[in-house]
C-alpha atoms as a PDB file:
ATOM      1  CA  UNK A   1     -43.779  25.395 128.923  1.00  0.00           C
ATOM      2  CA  UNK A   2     -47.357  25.008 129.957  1.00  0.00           C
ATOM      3  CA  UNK A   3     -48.637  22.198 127.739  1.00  0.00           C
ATOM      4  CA  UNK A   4     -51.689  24.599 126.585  1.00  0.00           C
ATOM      5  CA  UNK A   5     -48.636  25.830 124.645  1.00  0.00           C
ATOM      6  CA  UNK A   6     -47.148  23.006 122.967  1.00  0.00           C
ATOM      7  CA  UNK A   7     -49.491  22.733 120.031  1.00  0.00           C
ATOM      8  CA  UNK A   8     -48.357  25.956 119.685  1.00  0.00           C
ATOM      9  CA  UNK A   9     -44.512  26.615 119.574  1.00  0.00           C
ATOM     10  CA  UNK A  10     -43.709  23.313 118.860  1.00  0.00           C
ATOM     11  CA  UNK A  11     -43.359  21.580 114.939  1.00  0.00           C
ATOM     12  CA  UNK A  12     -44.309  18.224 114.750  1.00  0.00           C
ATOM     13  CA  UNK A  13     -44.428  16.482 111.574  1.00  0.00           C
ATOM     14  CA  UNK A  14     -47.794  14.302 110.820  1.00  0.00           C
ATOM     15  CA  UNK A  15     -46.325  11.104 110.932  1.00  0.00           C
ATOM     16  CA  UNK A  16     -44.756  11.586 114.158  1.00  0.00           C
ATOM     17  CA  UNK A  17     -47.812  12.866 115.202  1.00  0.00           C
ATOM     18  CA  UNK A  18     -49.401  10.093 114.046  1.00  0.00           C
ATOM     19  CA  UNK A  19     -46.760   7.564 115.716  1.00  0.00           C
ATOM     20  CA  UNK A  20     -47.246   9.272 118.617  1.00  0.00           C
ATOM     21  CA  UNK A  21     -50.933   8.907 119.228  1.00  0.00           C
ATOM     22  CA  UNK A  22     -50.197   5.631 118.126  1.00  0.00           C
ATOM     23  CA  UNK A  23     -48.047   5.180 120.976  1.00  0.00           C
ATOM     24  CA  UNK A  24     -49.837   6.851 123.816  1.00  0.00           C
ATOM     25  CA  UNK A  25     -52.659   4.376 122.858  1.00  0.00           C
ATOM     26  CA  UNK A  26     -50.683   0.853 123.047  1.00  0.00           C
ATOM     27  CA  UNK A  27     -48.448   2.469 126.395  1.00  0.00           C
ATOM     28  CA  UNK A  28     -51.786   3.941 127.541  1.00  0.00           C
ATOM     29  CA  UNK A  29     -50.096   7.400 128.306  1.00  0.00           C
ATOM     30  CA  UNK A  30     -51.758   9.878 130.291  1.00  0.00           C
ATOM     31  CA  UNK A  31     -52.405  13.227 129.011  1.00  0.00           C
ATOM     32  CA  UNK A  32     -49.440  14.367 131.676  1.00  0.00           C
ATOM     33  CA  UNK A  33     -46.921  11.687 130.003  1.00  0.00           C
ATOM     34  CA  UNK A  34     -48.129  12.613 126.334  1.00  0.00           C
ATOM     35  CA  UNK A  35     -47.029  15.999 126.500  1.00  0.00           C
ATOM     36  CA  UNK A  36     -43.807  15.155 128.191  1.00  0.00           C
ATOM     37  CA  UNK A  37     -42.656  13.272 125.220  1.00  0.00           C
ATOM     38  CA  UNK A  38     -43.540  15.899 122.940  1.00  0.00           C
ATOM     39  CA  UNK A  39     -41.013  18.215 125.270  1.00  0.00           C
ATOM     40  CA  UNK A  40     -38.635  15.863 125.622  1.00  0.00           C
ATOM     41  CA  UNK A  41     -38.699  15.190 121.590  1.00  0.00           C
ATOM     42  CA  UNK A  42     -38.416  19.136 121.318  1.00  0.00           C
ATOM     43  CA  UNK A  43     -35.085  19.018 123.476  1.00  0.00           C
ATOM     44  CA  UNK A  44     -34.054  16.432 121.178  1.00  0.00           C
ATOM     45  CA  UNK A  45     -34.738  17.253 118.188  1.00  0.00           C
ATOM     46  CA  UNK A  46     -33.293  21.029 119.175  1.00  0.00           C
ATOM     47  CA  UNK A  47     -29.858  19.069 119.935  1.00  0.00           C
ATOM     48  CA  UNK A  48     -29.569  17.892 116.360  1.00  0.00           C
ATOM     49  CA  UNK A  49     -30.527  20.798 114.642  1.00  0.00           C
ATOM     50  CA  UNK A  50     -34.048  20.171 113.406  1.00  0.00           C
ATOM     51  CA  UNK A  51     -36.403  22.353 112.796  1.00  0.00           C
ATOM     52  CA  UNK A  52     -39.289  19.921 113.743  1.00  0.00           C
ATOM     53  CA  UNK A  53     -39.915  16.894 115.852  1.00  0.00           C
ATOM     54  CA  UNK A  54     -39.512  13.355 113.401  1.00  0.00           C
ATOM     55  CA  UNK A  55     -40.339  10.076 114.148  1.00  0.00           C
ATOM     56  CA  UNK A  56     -36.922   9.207 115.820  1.00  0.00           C
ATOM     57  CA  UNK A  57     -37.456  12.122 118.255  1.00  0.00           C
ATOM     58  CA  UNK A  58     -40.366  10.476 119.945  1.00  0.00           C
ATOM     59  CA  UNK A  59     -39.040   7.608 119.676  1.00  0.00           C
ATOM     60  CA  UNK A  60     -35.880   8.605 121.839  1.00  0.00           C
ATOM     61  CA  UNK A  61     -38.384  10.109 124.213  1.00  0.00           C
ATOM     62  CA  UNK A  62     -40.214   7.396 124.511  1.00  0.00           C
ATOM     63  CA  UNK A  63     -37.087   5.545 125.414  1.00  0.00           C
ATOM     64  CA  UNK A  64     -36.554   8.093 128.026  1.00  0.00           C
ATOM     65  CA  UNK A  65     -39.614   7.208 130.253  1.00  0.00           C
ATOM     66  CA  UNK A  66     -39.640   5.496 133.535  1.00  0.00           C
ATOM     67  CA  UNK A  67     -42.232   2.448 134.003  1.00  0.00           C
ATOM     68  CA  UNK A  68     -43.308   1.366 137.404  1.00  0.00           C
ATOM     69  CA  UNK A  69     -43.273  -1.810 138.081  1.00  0.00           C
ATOM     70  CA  UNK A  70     -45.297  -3.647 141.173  1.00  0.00           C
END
């Protein structure tokens, strides 16, 4: 799904939202990374049943990314 797209098909409740931008600021996330959580949080969030991404959805997607280190 091309991330012009996400906005768009995807339900995200204003809190998550929220936590989310809170997030990309403090991990510094790059435009790229920011809308791979939100796709990732879809998948979840689609495995439980819910109609819309919640906080614990990002934050399960958040858990998901790889850091670089050195």
């Amino acid at each position: 799904m091309p991330s012009s797209n996400v906005d768009k098909i995807t339900s995200i409740s204003e809190s998550a939202k929220t936590f989310l931008t809170n997030a990309a600021r403090k991990l510094d996330l790059s435009t790229r990374s920011y809308f791979k959580v939100i796709k990732v949080s879809r998948t979840i969030a689609d495995l439980e049943g819910s109609t819309s991404i919640e906080i614990p959805h990002i934050a399960e997607s958040l858990q998901y990314r790889q850091i670089s280190i050195g």
